[in-house]
C-alpha atoms as a PDB file:
ATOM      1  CA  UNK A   1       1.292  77.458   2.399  1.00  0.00           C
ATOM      2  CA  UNK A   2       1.490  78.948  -1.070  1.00  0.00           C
ATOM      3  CA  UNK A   3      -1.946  79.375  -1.112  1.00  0.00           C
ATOM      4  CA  UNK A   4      -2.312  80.398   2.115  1.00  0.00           C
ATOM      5  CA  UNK A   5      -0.137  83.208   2.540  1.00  0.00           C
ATOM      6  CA  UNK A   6       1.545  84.027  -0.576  1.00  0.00           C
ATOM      7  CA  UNK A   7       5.236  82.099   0.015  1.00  0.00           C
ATOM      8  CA  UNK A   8       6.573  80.796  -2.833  1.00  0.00           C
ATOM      9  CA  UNK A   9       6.673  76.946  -3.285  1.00  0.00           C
ATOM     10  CA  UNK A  10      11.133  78.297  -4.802  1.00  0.00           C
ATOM     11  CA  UNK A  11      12.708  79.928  -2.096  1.00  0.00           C
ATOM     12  CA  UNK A  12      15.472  82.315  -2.427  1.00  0.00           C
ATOM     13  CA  UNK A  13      17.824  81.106   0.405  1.00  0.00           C
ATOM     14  CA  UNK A  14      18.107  84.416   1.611  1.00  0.00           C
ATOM     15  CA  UNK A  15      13.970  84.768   2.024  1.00  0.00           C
ATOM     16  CA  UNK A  16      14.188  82.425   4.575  1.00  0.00           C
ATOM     17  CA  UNK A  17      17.989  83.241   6.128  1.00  0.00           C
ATOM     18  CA  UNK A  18      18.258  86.455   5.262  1.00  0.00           C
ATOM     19  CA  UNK A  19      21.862  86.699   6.536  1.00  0.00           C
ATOM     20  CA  UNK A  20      22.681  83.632   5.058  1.00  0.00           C
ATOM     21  CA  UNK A  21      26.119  84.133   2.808  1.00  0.00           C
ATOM     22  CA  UNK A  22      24.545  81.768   0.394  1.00  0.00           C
ATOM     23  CA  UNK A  23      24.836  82.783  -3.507  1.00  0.00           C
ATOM     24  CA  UNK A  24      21.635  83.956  -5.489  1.00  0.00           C
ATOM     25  CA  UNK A  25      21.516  80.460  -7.279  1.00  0.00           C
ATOM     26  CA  UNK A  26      20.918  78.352  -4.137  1.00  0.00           C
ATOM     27  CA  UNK A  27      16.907  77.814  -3.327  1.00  0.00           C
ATOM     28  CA  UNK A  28      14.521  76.097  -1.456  1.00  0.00           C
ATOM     29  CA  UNK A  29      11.632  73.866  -2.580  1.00  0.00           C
ATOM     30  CA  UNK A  30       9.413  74.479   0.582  1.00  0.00           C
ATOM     31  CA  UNK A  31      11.093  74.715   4.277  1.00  0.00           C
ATOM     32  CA  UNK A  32      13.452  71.402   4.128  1.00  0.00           C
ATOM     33  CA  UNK A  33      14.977  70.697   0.776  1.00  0.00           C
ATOM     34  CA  UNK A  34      17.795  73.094  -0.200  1.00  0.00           C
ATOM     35  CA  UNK A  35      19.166  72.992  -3.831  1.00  0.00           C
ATOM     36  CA  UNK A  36      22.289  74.385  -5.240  1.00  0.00           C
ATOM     37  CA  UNK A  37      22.287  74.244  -9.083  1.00  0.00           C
ATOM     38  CA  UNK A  38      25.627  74.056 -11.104  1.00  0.00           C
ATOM     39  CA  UNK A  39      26.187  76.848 -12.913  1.00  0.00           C
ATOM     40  CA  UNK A  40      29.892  77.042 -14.147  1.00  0.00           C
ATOM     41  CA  UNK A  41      30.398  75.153 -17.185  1.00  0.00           C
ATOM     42  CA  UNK A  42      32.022  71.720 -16.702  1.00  0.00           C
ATOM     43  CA  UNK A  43      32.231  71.676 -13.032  1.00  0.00           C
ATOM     44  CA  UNK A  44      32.304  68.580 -11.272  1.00  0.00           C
ATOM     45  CA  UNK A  45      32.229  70.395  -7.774  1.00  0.00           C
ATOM     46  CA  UNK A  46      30.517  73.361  -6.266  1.00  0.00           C
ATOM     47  CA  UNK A  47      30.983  75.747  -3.342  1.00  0.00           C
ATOM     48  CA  UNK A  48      28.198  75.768  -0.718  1.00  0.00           C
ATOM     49  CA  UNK A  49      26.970  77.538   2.227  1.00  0.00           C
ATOM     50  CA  UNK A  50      24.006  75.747   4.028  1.00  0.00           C
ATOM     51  CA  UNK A  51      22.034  77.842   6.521  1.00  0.00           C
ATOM     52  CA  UNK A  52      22.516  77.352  10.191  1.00  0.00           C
ATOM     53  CA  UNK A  53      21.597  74.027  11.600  1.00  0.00           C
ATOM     54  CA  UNK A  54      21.805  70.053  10.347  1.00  0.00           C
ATOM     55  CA  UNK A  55      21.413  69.243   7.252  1.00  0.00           C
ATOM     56  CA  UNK A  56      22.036  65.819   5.673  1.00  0.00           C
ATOM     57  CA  UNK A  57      23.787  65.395   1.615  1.00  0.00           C
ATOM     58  CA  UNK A  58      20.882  63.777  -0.469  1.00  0.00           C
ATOM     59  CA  UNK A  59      22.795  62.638  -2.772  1.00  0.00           C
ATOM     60  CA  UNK A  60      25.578  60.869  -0.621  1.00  0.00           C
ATOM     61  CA  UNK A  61      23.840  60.945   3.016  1.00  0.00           C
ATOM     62  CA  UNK A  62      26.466  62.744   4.700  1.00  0.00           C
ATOM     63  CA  UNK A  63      25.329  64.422   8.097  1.00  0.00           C
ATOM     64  CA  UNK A  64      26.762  68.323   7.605  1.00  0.00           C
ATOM     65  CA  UNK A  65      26.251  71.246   9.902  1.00  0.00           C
ATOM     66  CA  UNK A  66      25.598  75.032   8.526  1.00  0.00           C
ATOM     67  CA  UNK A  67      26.231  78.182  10.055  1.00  0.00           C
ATOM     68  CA  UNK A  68      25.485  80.056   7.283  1.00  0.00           C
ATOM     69  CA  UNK A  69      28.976  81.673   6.574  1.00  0.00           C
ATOM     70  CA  UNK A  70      31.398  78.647   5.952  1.00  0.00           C
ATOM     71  CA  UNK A  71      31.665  77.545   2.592  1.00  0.00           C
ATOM     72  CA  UNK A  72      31.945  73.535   2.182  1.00  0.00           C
ATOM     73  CA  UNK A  73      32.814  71.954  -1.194  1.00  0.00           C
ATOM     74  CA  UNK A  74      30.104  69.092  -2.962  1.00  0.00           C
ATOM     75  CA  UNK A  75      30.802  66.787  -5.669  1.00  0.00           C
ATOM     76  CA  UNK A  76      28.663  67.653  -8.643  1.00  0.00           C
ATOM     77  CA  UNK A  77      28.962  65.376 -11.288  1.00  0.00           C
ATOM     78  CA  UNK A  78      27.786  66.162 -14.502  1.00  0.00           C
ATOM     79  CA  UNK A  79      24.154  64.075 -13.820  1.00  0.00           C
ATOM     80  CA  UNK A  80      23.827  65.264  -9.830  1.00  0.00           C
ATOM     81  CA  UNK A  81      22.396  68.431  -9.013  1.00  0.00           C
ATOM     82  CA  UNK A  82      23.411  69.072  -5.029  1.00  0.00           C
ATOM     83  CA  UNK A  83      20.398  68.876  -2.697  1.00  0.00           C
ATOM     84  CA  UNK A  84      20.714  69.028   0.761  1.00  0.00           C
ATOM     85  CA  UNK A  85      17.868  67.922   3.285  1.00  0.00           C
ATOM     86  CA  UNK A  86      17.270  69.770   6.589  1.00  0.00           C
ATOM     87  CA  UNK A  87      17.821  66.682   9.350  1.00  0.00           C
ATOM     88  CA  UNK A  88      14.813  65.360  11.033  1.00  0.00           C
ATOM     89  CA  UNK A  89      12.465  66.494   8.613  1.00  0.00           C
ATOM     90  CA  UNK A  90       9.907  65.332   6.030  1.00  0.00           C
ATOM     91  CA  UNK A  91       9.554  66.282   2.320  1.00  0.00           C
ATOM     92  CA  UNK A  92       7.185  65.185   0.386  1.00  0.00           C
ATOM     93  CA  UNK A  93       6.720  64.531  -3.863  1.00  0.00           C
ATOM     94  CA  UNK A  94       4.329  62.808  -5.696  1.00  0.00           C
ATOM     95  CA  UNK A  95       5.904  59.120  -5.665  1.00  0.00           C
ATOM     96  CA  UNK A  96       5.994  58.490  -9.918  1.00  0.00           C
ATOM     97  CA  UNK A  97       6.483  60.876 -12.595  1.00  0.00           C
ATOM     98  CA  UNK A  98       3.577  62.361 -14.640  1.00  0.00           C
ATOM     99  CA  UNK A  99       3.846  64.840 -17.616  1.00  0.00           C
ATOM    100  CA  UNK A 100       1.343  67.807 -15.793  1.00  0.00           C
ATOM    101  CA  UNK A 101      -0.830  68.785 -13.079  1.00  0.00           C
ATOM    102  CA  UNK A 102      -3.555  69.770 -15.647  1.00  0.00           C
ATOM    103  CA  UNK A 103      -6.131  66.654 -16.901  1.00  0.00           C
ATOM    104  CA  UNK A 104      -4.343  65.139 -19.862  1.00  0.00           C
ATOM    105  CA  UNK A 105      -6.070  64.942 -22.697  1.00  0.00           C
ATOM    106  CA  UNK A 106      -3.216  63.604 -25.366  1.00  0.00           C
ATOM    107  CA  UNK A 107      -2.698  60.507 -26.097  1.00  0.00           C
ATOM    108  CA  UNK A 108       0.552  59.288 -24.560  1.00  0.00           C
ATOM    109  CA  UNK A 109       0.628  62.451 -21.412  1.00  0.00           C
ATOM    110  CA  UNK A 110       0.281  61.272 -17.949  1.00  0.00           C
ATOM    111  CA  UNK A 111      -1.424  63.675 -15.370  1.00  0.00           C
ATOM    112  CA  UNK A 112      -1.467  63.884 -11.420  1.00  0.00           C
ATOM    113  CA  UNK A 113      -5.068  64.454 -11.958  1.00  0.00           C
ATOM    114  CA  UNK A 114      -5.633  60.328 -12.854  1.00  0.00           C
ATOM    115  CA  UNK A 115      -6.215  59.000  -9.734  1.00  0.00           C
ATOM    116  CA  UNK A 116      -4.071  56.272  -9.872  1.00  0.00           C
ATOM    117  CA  UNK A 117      -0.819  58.585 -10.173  1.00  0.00           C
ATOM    118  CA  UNK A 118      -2.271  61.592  -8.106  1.00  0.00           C
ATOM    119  CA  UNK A 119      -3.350  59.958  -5.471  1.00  0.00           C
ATOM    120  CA  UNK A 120       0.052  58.410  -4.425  1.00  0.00           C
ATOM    121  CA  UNK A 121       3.035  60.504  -2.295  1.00  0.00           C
ATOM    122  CA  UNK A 122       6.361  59.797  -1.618  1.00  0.00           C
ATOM    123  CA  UNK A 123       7.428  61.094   2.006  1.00  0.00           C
ATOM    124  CA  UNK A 124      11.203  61.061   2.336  1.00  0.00           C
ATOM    125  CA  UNK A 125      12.736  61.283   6.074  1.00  0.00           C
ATOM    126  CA  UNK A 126      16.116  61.780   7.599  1.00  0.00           C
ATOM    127  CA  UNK A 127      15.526  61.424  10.724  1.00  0.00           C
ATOM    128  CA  UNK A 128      18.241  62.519  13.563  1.00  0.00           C
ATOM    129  CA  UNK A 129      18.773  60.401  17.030  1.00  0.00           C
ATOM    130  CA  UNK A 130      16.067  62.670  18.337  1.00  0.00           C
ATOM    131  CA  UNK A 131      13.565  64.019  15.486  1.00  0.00           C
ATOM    132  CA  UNK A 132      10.377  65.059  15.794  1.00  0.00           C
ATOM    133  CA  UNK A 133       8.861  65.754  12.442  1.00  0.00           C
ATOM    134  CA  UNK A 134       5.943  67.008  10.653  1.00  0.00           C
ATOM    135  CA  UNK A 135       4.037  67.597   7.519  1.00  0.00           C
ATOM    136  CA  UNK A 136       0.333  68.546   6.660  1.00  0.00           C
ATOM    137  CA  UNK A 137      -0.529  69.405   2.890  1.00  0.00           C
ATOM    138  CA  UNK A 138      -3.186  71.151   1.618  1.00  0.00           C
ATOM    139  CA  UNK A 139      -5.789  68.175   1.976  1.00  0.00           C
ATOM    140  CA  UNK A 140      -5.506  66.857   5.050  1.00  0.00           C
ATOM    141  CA  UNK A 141      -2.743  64.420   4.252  1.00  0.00           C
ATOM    142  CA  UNK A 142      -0.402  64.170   7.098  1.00  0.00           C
ATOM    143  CA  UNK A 143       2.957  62.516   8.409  1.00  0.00           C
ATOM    144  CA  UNK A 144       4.392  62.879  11.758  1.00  0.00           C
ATOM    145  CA  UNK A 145       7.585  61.089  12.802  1.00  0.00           C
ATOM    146  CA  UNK A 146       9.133  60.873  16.403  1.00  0.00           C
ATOM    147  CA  UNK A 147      12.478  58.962  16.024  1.00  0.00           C
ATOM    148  CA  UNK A 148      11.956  55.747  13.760  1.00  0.00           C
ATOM    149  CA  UNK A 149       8.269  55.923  14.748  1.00  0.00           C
ATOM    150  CA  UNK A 150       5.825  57.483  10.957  1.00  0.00           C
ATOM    151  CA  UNK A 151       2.317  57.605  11.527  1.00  0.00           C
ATOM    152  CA  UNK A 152       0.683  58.622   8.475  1.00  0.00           C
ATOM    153  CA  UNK A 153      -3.065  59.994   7.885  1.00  0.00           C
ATOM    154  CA  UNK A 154      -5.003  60.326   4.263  1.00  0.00           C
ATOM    155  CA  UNK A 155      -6.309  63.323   2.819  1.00  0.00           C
ATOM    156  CA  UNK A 156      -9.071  64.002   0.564  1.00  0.00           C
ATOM    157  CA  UNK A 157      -6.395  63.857  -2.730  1.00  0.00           C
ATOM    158  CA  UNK A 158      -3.868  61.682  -1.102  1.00  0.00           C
ATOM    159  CA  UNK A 159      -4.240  58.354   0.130  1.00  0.00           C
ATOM    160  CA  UNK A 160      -1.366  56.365  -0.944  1.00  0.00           C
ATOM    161  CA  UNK A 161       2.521  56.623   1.034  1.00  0.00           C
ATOM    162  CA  UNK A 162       5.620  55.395  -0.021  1.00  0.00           C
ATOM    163  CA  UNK A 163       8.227  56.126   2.926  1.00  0.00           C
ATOM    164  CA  UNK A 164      11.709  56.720   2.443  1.00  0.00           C
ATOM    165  CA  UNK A 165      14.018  56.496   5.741  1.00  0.00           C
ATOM    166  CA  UNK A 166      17.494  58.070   4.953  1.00  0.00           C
ATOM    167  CA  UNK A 167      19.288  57.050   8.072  1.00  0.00           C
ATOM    168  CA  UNK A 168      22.729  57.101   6.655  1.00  0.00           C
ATOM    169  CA  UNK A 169      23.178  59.719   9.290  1.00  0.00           C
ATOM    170  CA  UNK A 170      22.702  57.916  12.045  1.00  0.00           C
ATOM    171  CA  UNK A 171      24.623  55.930  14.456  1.00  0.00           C
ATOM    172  CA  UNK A 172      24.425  51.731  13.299  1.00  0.00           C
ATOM    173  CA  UNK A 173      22.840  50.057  13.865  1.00  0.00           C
ATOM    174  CA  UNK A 174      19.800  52.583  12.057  1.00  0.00           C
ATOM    175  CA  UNK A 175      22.894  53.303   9.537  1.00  0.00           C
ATOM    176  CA  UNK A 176      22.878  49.966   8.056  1.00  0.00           C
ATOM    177  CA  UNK A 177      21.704  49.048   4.585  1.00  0.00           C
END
């Protein structure tokens, strides 16, 4: 999308809810993964407003609902940064860690460019009791979910999926372990 029509990959909340009450630190990665950032000194909790809608904790799985006006209080330990998942969607993330995007040429630096590391994504899902969900990236790579049902398709960069189902959410017997 970045490439296609200029919107940022880091959202300001208020780009995409622009009557959100949300404070200037909160900001999406793409359309369905919100992050709120500690930024008081030695807190262990943090005030949040998530936009309208369903949204599910991603750190703890708890189903919340936004409005964007009420303000809702998160743990945030000192090693958890507060991310918050719109319900019934997919994100995706490269599934294992690499050092750059750029070819490596160090000894020791990995790179999404080796095939082996690029090649692989890591789709996580929350779905909700009646989700239909959707994701296409830039090569053709594509997940679609309706309920528990993920179909995904390859791209030209992208041929590997690892599939995360958060169903904490949900109603058991989908809540169970």
């Amino acid at each position: 999308q970045a490439a296609t029509d200029g919107t940022p990959v880091n959202r300001p909340v208020r780009f995409m809810f622009p009557d959100s009450a949300s404070d200037d630190a909160m900001f999406f990665l793409g359309d369905n993964l919100l992050v709120a950032p500690v930024i008081e000194a030695g807190a262990t909790q943090r005030a949040v407003i998530l936009p309208p809608g369903a949204w599910v904790d991603v750190n703890s799985g708890a189903p919340l609902t936004g409005d964007g006006t009420t303000e809702i209080m998160v743990a945030a330990p000192f090693d958890v940064i507060p991310r918050f998942q719109r319900a019934g969607s997919i994100v995706p993330t490269f599934a294992r860690a690499a050092d750059t995007l750029l070819p490596a040429t160090a000894a020791g630096v990995t790179s999404y460019t080796t095939p082996a590391i690029g090649r692989e994504l890591r789709l996580a899902y929350t779905p909700t009791e009646s989700t239909t969900a959707n994701v296409t990236l830039h090569d053709g790579a594509a997940a679609s979910a309706i309920g528990e049902i993920i179909s995904v398709t390859p791209g030209t960069e992208y041929s590997v999926f690892t599939v995360d189902i958060d169903a904490r959410a949900l109603p058991a017997p989908f809540s169970a372990p």
